[in-house]
C-alpha atoms as a PDB file:
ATOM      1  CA  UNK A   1    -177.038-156.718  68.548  1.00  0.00           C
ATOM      2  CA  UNK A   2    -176.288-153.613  67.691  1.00  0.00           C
ATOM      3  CA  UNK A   3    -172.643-151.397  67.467  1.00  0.00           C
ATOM      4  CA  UNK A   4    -172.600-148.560  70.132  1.00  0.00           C
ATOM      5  CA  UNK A   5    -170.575-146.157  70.574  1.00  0.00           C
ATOM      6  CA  UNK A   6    -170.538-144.299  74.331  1.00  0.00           C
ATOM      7  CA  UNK A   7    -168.770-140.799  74.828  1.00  0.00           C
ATOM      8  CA  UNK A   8    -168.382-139.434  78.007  1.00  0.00           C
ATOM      9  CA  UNK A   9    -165.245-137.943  79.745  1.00  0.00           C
ATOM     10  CA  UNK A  10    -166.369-139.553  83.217  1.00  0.00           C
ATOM     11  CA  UNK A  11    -164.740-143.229  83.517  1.00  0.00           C
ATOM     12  CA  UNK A  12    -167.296-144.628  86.244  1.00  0.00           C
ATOM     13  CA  UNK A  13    -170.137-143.339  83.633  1.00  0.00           C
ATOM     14  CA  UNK A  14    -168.573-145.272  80.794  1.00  0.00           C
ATOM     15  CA  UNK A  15    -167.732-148.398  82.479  1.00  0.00           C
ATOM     16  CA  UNK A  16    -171.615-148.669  83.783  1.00  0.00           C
ATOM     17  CA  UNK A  17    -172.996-147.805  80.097  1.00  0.00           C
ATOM     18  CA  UNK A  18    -170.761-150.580  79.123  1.00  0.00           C
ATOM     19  CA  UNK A  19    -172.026-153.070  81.488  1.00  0.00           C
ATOM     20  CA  UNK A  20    -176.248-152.417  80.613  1.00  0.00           C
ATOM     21  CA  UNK A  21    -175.200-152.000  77.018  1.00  0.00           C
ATOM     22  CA  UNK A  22    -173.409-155.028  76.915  1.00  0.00           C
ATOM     23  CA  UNK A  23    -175.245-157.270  78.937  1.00  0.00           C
ATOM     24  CA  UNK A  24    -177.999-155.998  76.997  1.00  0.00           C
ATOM     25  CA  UNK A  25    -176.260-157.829  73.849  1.00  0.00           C
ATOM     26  CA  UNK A  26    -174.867-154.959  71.919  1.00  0.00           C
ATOM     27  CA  UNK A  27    -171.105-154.516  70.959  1.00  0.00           C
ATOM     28  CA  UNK A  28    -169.977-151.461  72.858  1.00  0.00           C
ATOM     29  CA  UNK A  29    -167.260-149.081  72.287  1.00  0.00           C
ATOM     30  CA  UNK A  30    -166.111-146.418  74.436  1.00  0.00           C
ATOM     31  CA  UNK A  31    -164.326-142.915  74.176  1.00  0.00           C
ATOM     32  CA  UNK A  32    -162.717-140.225  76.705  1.00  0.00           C
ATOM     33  CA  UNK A  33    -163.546-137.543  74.778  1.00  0.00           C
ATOM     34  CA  UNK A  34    -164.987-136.305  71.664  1.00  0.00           C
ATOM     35  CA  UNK A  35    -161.500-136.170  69.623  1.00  0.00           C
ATOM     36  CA  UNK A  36    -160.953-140.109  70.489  1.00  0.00           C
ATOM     37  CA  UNK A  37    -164.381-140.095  69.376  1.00  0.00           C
ATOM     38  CA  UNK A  38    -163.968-138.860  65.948  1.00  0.00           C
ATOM     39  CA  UNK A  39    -160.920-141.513  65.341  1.00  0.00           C
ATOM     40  CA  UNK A  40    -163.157-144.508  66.573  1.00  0.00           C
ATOM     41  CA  UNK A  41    -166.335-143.331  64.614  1.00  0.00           C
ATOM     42  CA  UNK A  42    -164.295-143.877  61.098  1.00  0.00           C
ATOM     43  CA  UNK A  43    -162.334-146.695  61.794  1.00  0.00           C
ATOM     44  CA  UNK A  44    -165.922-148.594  63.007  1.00  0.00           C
ATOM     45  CA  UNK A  45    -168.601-146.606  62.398  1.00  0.00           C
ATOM     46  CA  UNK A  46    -171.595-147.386  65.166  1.00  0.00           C
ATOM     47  CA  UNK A  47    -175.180-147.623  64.258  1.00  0.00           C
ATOM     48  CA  UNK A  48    -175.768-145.702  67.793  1.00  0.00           C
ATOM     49  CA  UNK A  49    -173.908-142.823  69.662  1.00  0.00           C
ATOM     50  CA  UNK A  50    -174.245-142.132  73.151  1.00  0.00           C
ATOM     51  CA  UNK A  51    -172.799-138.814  74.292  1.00  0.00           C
ATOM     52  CA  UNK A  52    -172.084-136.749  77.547  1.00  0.00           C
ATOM     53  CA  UNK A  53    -172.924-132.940  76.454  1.00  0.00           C
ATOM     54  CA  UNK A  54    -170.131-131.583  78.649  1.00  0.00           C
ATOM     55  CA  UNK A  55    -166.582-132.745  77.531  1.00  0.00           C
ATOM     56  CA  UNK A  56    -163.237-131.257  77.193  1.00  0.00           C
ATOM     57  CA  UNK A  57    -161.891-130.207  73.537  1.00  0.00           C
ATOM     58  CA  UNK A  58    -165.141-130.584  72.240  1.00  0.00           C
ATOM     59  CA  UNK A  59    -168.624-130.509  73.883  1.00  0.00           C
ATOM     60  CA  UNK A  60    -171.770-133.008  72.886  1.00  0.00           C
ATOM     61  CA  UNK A  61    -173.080-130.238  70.691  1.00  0.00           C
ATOM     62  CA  UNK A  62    -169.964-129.443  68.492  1.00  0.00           C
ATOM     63  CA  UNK A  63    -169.289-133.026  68.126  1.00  0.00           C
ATOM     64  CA  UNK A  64    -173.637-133.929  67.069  1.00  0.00           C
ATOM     65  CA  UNK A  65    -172.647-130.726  64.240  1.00  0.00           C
ATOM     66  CA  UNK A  66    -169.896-131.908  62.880  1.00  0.00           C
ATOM     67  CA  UNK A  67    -171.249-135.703  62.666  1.00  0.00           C
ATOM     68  CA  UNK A  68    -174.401-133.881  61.083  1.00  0.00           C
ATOM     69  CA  UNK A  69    -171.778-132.142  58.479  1.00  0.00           C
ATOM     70  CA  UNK A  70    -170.204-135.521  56.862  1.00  0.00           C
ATOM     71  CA  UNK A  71    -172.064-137.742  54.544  1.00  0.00           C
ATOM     72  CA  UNK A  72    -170.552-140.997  56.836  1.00  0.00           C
ATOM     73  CA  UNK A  73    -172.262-140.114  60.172  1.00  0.00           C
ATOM     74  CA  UNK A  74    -174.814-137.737  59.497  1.00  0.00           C
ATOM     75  CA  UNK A  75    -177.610-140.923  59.759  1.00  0.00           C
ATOM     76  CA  UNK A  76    -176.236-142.482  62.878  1.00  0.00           C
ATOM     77  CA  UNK A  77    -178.222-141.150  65.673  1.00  0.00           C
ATOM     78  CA  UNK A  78    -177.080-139.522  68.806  1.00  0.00           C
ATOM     79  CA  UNK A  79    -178.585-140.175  72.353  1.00  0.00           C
ATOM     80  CA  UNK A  80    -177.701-137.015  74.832  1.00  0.00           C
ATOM     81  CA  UNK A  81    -177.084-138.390  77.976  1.00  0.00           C
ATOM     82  CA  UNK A  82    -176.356-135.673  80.113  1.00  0.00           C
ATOM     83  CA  UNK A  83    -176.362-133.832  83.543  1.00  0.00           C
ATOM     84  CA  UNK A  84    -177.865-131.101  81.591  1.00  0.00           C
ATOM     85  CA  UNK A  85    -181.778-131.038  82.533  1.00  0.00           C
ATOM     86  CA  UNK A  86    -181.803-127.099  81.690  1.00  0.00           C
ATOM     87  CA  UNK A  87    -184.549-126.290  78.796  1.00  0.00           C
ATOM     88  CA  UNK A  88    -181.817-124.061  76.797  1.00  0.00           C
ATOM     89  CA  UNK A  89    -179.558-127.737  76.508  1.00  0.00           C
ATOM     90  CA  UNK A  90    -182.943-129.527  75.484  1.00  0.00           C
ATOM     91  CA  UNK A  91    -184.078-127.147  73.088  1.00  0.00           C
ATOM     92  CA  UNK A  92    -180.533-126.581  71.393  1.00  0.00           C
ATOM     93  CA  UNK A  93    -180.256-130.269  71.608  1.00  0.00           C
ATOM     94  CA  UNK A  94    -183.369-130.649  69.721  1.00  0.00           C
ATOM     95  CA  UNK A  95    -182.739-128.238  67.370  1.00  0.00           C
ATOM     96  CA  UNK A  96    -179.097-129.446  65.955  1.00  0.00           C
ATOM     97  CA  UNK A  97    -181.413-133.278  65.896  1.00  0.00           C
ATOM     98  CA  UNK A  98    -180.367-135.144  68.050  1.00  0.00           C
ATOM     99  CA  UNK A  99    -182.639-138.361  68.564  1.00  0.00           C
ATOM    100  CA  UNK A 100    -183.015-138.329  72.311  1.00  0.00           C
ATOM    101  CA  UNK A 101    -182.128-136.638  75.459  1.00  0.00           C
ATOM    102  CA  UNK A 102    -181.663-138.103  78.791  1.00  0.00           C
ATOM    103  CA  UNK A 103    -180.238-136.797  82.042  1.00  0.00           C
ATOM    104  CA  UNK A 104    -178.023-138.557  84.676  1.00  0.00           C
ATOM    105  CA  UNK A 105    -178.549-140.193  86.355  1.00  0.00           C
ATOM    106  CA  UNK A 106    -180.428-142.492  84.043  1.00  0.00           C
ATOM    107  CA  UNK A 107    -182.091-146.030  85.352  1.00  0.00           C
ATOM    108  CA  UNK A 108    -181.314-148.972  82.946  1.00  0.00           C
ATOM    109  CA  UNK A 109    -184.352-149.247  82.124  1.00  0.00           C
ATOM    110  CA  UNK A 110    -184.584-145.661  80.734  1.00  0.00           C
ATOM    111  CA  UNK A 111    -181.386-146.428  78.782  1.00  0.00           C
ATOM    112  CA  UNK A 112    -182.121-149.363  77.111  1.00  0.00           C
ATOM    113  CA  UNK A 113    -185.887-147.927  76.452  1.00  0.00           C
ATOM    114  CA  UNK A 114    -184.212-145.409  74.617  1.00  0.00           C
ATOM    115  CA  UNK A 115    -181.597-147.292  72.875  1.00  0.00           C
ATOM    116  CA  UNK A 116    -183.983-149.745  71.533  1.00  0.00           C
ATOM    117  CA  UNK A 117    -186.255-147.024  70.097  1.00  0.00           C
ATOM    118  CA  UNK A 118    -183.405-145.468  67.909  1.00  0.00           C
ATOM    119  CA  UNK A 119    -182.523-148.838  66.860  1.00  0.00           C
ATOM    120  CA  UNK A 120    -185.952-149.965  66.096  1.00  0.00           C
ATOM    121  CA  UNK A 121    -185.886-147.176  63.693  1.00  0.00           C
ATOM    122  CA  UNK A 122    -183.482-148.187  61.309  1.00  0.00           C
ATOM    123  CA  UNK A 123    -185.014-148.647  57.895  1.00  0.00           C
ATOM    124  CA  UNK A 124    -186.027-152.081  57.488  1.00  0.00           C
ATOM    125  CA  UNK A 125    -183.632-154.347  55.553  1.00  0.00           C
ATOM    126  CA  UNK A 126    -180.634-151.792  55.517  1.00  0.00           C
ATOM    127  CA  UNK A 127    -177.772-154.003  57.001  1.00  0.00           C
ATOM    128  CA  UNK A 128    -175.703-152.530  60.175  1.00  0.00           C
ATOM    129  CA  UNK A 129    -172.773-150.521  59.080  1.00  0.00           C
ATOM    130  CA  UNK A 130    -169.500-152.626  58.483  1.00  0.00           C
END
């Protein structure tokens, strides 16, 4: 079981993630927006983000840079999950690092697929964040 956190401004979207992630075993948490985001993130930090690129305040990509910028989050990888299927979002995704991009709408199967790869790569014996 691992601690998840899903952004994505669309409620339907983050209800569903909840419901795979969860049923999946995994502790989810959700956010609105990127700024609710950013106040859930350091009062329980995830071992897994999953983020909508296109969000008010702050899009996917100003949000994977600034988690990229502090010492805290910089490890915890980011899944893109996005209506964005454009090369220019894939390639500036890819570039800023973020560990994997998938477009809506996504089957649960491609979700968890992806999910379980990040987590699988978590250095062995290093305990989930508190």
């Amino acid at each position: 079981m691992a601690k998840i956190l899903v952004i994505d401004d669309d409620r339907s979207m983050l209800d569903l993630l909840r419901v795979h992630l969860t049923a999946a075993g995994h502790a989810v948490q959700v956010a609105e927006d990127a700024a609710i985001a950013v106040r859930t993130l350091f009062a329980n930090l995830p071992e897994l983000i999953i983020c909508d690129i296109n969000m008010p305040y702050l899009d996917g990509f100003e949000l994977l840079e600034a988690l990229h910028l502090d010492p805290l989050t910089q490890a915890v990888p980011v899944i893109f999950l996005t209506g964005r299927g454009d090369d220019e979002s894939f390639g500036r995704a890819r570039r800023l690092g973020v560990a994997a991009y998938l477009t809506k709408p996504v089957q649960r199967h491609e979700l968890l697929k992806a999910v379980d790869a990040q987590l699988a790569r978590r250095p062995a014996g290093d305990p989930p964040p508190p």
